[in-house]
Protein backbone atom coordinates (compact mmCIF):
# COMPACT_ATOMS: atom_id res chain seq x y z
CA UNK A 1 -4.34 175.24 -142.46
CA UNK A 2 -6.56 177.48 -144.26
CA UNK A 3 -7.11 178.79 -148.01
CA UNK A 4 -7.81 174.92 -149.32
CA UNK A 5 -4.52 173.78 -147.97
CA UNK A 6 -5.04 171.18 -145.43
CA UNK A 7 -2.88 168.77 -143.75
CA UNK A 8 -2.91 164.96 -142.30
CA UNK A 9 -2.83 164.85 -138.76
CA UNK A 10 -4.09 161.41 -138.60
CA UNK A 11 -1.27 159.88 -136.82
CA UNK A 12 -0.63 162.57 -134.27
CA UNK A 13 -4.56 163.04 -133.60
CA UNK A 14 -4.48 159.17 -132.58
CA UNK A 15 -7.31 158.56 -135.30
CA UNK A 16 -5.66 155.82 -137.86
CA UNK A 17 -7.05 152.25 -137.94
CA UNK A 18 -6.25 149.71 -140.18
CA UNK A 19 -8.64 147.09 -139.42
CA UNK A 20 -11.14 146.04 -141.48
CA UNK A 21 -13.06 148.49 -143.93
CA UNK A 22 -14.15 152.17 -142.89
CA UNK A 23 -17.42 153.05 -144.67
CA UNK A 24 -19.63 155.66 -143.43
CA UNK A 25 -18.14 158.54 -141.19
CA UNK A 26 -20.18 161.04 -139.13
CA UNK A 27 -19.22 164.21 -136.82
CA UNK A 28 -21.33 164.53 -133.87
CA UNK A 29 -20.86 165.68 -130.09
CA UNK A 30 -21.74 162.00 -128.32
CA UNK A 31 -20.63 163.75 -124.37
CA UNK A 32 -22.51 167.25 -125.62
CA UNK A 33 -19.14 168.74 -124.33
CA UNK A 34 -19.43 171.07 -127.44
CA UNK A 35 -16.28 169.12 -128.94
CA UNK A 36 -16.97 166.96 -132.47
CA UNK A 37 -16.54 163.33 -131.90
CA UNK A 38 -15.98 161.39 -135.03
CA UNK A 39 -18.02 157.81 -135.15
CA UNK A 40 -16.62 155.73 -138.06
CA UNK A 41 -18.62 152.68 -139.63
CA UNK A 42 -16.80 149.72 -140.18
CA UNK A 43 -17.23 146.35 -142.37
CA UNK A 44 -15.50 143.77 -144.09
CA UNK A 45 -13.85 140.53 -142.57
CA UNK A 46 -16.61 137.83 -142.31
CA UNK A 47 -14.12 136.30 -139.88
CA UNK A 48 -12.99 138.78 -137.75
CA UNK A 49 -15.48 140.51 -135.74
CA UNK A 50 -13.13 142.93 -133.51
CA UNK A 51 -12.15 144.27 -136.93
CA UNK A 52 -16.08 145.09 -137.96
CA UNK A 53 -16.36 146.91 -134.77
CA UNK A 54 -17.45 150.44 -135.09
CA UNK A 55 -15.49 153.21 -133.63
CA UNK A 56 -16.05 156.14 -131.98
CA UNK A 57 -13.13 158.62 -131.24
CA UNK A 58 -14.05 161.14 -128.52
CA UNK A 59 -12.24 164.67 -128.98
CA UNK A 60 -10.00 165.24 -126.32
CA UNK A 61 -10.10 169.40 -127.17
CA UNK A 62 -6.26 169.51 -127.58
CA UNK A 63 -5.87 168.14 -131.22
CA UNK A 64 -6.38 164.42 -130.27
CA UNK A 65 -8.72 161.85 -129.72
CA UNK A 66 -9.52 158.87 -127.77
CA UNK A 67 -11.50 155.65 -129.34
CA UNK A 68 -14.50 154.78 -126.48
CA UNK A 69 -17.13 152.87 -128.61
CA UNK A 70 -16.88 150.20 -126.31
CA UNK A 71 -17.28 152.43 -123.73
CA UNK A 72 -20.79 154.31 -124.79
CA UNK A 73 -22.14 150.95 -125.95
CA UNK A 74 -21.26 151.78 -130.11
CA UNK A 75 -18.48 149.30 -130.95
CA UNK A 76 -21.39 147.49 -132.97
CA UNK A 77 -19.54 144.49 -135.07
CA UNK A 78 -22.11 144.33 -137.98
CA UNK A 79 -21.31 144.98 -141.72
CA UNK A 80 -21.77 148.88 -141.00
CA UNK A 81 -22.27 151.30 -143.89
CA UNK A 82 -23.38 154.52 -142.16
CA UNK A 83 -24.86 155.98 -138.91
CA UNK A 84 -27.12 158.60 -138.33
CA UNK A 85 -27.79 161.34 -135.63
CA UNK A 86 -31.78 161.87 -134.68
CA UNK A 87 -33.71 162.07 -131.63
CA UNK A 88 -36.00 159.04 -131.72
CA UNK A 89 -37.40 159.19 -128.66
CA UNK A 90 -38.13 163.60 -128.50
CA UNK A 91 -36.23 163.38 -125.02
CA UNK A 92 -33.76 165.78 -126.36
CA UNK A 93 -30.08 164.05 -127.01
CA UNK A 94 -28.57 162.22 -129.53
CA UNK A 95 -29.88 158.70 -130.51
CA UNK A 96 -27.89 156.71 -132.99
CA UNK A 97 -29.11 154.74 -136.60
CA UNK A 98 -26.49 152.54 -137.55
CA UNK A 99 -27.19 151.46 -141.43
CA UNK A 100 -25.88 147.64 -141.74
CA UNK A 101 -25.39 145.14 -144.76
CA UNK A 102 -25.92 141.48 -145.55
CA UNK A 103 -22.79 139.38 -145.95
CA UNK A 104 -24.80 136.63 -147.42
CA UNK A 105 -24.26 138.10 -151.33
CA UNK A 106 -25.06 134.55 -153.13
CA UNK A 107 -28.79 134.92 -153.18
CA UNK A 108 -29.11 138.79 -153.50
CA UNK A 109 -31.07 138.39 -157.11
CA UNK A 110 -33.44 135.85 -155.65
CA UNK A 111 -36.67 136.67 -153.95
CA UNK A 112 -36.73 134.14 -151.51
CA UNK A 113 -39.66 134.41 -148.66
CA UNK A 114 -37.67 131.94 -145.93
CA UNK A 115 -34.35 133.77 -146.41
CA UNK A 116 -36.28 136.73 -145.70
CA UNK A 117 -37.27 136.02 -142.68
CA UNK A 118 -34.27 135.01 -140.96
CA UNK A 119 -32.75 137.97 -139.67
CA UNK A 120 -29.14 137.92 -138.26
CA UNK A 121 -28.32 140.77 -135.47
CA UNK A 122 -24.70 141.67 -137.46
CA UNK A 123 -26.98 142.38 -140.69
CA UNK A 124 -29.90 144.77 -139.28
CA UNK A 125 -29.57 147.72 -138.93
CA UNK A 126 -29.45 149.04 -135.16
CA UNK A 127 -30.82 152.10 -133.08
CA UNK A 128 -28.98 153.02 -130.21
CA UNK A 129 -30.78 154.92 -127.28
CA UNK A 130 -28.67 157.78 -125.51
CA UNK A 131 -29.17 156.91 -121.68
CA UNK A 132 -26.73 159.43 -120.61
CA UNK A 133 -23.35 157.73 -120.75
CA UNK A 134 -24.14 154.58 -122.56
CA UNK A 135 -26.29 153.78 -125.70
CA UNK A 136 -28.62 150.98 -125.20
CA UNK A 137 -30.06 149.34 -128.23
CA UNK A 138 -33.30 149.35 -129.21
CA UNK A 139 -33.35 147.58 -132.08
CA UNK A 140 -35.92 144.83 -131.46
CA UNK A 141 -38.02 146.96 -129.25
CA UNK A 142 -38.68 149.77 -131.80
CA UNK A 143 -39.64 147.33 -134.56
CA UNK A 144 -37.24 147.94 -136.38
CA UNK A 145 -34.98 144.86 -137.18
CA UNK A 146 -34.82 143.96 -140.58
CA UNK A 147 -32.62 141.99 -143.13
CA UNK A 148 -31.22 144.07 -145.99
CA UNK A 149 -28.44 145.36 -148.10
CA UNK A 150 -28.47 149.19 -146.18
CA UNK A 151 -26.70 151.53 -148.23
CA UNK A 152 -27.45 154.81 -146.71
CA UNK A 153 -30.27 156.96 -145.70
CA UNK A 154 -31.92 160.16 -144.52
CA UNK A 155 -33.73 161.33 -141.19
CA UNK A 156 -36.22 163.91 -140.95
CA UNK A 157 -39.76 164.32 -140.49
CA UNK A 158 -41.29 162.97 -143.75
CA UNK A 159 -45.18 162.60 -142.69
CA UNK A 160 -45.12 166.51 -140.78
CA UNK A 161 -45.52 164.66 -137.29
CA UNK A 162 -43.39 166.21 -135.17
CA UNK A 163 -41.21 163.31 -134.82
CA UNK A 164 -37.90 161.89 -136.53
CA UNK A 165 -38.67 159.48 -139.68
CA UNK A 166 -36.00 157.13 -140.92
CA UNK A 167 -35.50 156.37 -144.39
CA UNK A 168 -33.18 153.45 -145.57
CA UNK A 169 -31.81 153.17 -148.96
CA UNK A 170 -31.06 149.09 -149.60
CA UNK A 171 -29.28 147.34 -151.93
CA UNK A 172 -30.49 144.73 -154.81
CA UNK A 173 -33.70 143.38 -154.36
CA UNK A 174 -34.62 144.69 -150.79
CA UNK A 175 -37.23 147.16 -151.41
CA UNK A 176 -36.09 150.89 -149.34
CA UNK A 177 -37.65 151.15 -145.93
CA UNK A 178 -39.60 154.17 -144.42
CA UNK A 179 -39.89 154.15 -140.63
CA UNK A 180 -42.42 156.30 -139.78
């Protein structure tokens, strides 16, 4: 409304969910219409996947919105913490990060090697291509798969390169990761 007043419009701008946890949140234009979308990060039930699924609500410019994650490949059903915006790939759109967490907390003070190396596509994190109208993952292909606690993270150009870096905050024992 203006001067620090606001007011909820969730309901009537067809954005409420009540399924599973919401975590990290982003604003970004996924149809470069000019419009903000809003992709929300979702975790929780180890049971129920649909309710994991991210979601991505695509501004309809008249004060509503329309969930299509399924629909641009982004309804990811990992333990999802937070997604990032970067251009991984220097062809100029928007390529997703999605941050994911372990759901395995018993041994998360134990340095185990075999654990380690067992990695679960629900717990690493993901990178999602934009192909135009759909995001492919990349996940596997970039090198990038991995088996941590993800918190959060940052994107920018760390080593001066040119190119989009990834940095990955983690959880207990997981060391942080630097994609360079």
């Amino acid at each position: 409304k203006g001067n620090f007043e606001f007011e909820d419009i969730t309901i009537s701008s067809k954005t409420e969910d009540y399924k599973g946890f919401s975590t990290g949140t982003s604003m970004l234009d996924i149809n470069n219409d000019g419009w903000l979308d809003i992709y929300v990060c979702k975790s929780g039930s180890l049971k129920n996947d649909e309710a994991r699924r991210n979601l991505l609500f695509v501004n309809q410019k008249n004060g509503t919105f329309i969930e299509e994650a399924k629909k641009w490949g982004l309804d990811d059903p990992g333990y999802s913490t937070q997604v990032f915006q970067l251009d991984y790939d220097k062809d100029g759109d928007l390529d997703l990060y999605v941050v994911n967490y372990r759901y395995d907390f018993i041994n998360n003070t134990k340095i185990n090697g075999v654990l380690q190396s067992q990695i679960e596509e629900v717990t690493s994190d993901q990178l999602y291509r934009n192909d135009g109208t759909i995001f492919t993952k990349v996940t596997s292909q970039a090198g990038i798969s991995n088996k941590a606690w993800g918190l959060s993270g940052a994107v920018g150009d760390f080593n001066n390169d040119g190119w989009d870096d990834i940095y990955i905050s983690n959880d207990f024992l997981e060391p942080d990761i630097l994609y360079i």
